[in-house]
C-alpha atoms as a PDB file:
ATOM      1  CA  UNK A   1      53.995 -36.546 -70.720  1.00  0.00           C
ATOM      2  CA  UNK A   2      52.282 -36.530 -67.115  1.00  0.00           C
ATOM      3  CA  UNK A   3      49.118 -35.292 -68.804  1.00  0.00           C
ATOM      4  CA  UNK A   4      48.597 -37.743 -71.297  1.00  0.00           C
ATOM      5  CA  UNK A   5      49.274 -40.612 -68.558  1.00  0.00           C
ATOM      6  CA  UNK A   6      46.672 -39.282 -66.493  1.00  0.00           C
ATOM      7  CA  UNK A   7      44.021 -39.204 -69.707  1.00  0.00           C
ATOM      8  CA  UNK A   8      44.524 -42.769 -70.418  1.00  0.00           C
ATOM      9  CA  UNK A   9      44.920 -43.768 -66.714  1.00  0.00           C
ATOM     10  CA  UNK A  10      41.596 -41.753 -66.773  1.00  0.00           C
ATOM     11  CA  UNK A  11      40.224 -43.560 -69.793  1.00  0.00           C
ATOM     12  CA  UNK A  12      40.995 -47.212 -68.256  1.00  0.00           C
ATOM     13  CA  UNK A  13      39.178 -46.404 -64.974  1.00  0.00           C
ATOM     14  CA  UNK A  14      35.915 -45.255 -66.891  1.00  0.00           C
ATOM     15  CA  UNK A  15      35.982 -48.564 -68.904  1.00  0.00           C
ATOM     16  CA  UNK A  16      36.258 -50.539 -65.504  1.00  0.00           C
ATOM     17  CA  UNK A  17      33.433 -48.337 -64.195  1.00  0.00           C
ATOM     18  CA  UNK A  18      31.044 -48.899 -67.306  1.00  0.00           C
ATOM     19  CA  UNK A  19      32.139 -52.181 -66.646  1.00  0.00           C
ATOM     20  CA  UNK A  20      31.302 -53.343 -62.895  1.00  0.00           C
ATOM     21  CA  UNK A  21      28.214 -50.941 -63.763  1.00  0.00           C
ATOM     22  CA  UNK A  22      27.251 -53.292 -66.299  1.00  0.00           C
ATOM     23  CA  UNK A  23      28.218 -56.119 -63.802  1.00  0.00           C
ATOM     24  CA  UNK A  24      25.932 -54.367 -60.989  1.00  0.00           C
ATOM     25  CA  UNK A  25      22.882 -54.425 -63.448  1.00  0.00           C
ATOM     26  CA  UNK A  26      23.228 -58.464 -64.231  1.00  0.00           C
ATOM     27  CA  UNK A  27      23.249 -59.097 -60.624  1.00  0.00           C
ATOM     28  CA  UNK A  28      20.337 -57.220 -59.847  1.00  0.00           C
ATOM     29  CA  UNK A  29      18.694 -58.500 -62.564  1.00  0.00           C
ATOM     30  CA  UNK A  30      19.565 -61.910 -61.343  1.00  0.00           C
ATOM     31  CA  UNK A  31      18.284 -61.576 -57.871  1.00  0.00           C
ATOM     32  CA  UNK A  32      15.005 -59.858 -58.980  1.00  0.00           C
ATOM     33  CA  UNK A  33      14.858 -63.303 -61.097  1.00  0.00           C
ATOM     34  CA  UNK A  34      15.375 -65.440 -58.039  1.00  0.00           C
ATOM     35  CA  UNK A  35      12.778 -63.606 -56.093  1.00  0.00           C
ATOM     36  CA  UNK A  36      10.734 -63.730 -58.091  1.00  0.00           C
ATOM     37  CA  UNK A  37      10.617 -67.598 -58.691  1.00  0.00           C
ATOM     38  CA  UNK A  38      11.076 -67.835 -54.835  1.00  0.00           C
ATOM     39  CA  UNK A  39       7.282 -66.061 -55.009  1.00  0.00           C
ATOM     40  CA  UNK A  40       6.664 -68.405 -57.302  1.00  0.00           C
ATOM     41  CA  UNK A  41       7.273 -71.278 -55.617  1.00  0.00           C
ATOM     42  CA  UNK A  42       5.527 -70.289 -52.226  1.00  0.00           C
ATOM     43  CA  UNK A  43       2.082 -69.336 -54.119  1.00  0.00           C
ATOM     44  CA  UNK A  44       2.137 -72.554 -55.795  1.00  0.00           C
ATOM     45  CA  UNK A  45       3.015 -74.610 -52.795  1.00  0.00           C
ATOM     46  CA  UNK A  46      -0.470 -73.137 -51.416  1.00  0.00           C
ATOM     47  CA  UNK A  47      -3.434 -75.009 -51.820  1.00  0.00           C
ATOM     48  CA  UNK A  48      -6.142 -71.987 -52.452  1.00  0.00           C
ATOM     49  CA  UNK A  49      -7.955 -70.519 -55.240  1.00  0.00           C
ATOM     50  CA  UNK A  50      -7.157 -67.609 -56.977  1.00  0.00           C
ATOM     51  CA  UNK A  51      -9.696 -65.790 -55.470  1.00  0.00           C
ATOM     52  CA  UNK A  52      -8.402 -66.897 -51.807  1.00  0.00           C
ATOM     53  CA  UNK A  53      -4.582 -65.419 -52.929  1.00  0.00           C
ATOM     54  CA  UNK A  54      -5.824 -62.328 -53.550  1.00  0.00           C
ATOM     55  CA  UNK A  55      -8.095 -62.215 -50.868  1.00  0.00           C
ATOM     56  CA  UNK A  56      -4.404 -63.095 -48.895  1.00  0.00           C
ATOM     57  CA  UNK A  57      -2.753 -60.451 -50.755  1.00  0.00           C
ATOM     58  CA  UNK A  58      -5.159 -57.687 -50.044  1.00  0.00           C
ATOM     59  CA  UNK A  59      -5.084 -58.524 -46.336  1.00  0.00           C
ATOM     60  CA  UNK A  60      -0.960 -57.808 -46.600  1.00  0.00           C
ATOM     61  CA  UNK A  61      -1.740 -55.294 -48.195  1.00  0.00           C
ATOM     62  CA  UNK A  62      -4.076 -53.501 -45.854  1.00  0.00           C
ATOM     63  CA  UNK A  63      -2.030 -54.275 -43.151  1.00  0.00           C
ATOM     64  CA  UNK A  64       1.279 -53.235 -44.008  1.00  0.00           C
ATOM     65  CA  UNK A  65      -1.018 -49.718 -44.517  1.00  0.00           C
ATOM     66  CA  UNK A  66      -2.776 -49.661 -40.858  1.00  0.00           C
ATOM     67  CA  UNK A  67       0.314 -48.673 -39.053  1.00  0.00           C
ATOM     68  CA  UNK A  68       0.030 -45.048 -41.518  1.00  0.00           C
ATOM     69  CA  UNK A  69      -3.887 -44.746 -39.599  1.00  0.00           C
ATOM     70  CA  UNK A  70      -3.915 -42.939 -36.334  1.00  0.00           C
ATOM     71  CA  UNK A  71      -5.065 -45.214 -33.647  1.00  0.00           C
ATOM     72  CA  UNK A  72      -9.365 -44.588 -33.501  1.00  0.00           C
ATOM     73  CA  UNK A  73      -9.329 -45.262 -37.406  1.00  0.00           C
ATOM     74  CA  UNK A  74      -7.292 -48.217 -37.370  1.00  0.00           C
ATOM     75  CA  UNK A  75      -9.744 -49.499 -34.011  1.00  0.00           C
ATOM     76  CA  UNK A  76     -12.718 -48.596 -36.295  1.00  0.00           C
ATOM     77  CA  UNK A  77     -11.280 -50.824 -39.597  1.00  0.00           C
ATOM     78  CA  UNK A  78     -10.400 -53.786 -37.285  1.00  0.00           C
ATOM     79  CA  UNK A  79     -14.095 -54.154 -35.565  1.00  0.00           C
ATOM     80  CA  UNK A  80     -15.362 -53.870 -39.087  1.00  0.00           C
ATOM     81  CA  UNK A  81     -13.026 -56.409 -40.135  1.00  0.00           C
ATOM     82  CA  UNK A  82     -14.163 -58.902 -37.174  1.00  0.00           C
ATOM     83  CA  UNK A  83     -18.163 -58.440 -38.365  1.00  0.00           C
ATOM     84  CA  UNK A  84     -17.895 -58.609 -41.761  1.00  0.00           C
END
């Protein structure tokens, strides 16, 4: 019967699905892994204190934020920065 060929036919391709979904999650998980000893590797390969890598990290930070400031605020927060 056509019908129950297309309900196992059916069946099959949502076990391959559940399958390369399963296969999707591993390599994600996998690459987040890598990254993250990547990041790792870099901090440790930097001769500074704690202190000074967070210091680092909040200056990313507050610069990957600047470009969201319209232009007199972001002037304002970089002659503060060059003070102080």
């Amino acid at each position: 019967m056509r019908i129950d060929k297309l309900k196992a036919e059916l069946s099959k391709a949502r076990e391959k699905a559940a399958e390369w979904q399963a296969r999707a999650k591993e390599i994600e998980r996998q690459i987040t892994e890598l990254e993250n000893t990547e990041i790792l590797q870099m901090v440790r390969g930097v001769a500074a204190s704690p202190e000074e890598l967070r210091e680092l990290l909040d200056r990313i930070r507050t610069t990957k934020e600047l470009p969201q400031m319209d232009s007199a605020k972001k002037e304002d927060f970089e002659r503060e920065n060059e003070n102080g």
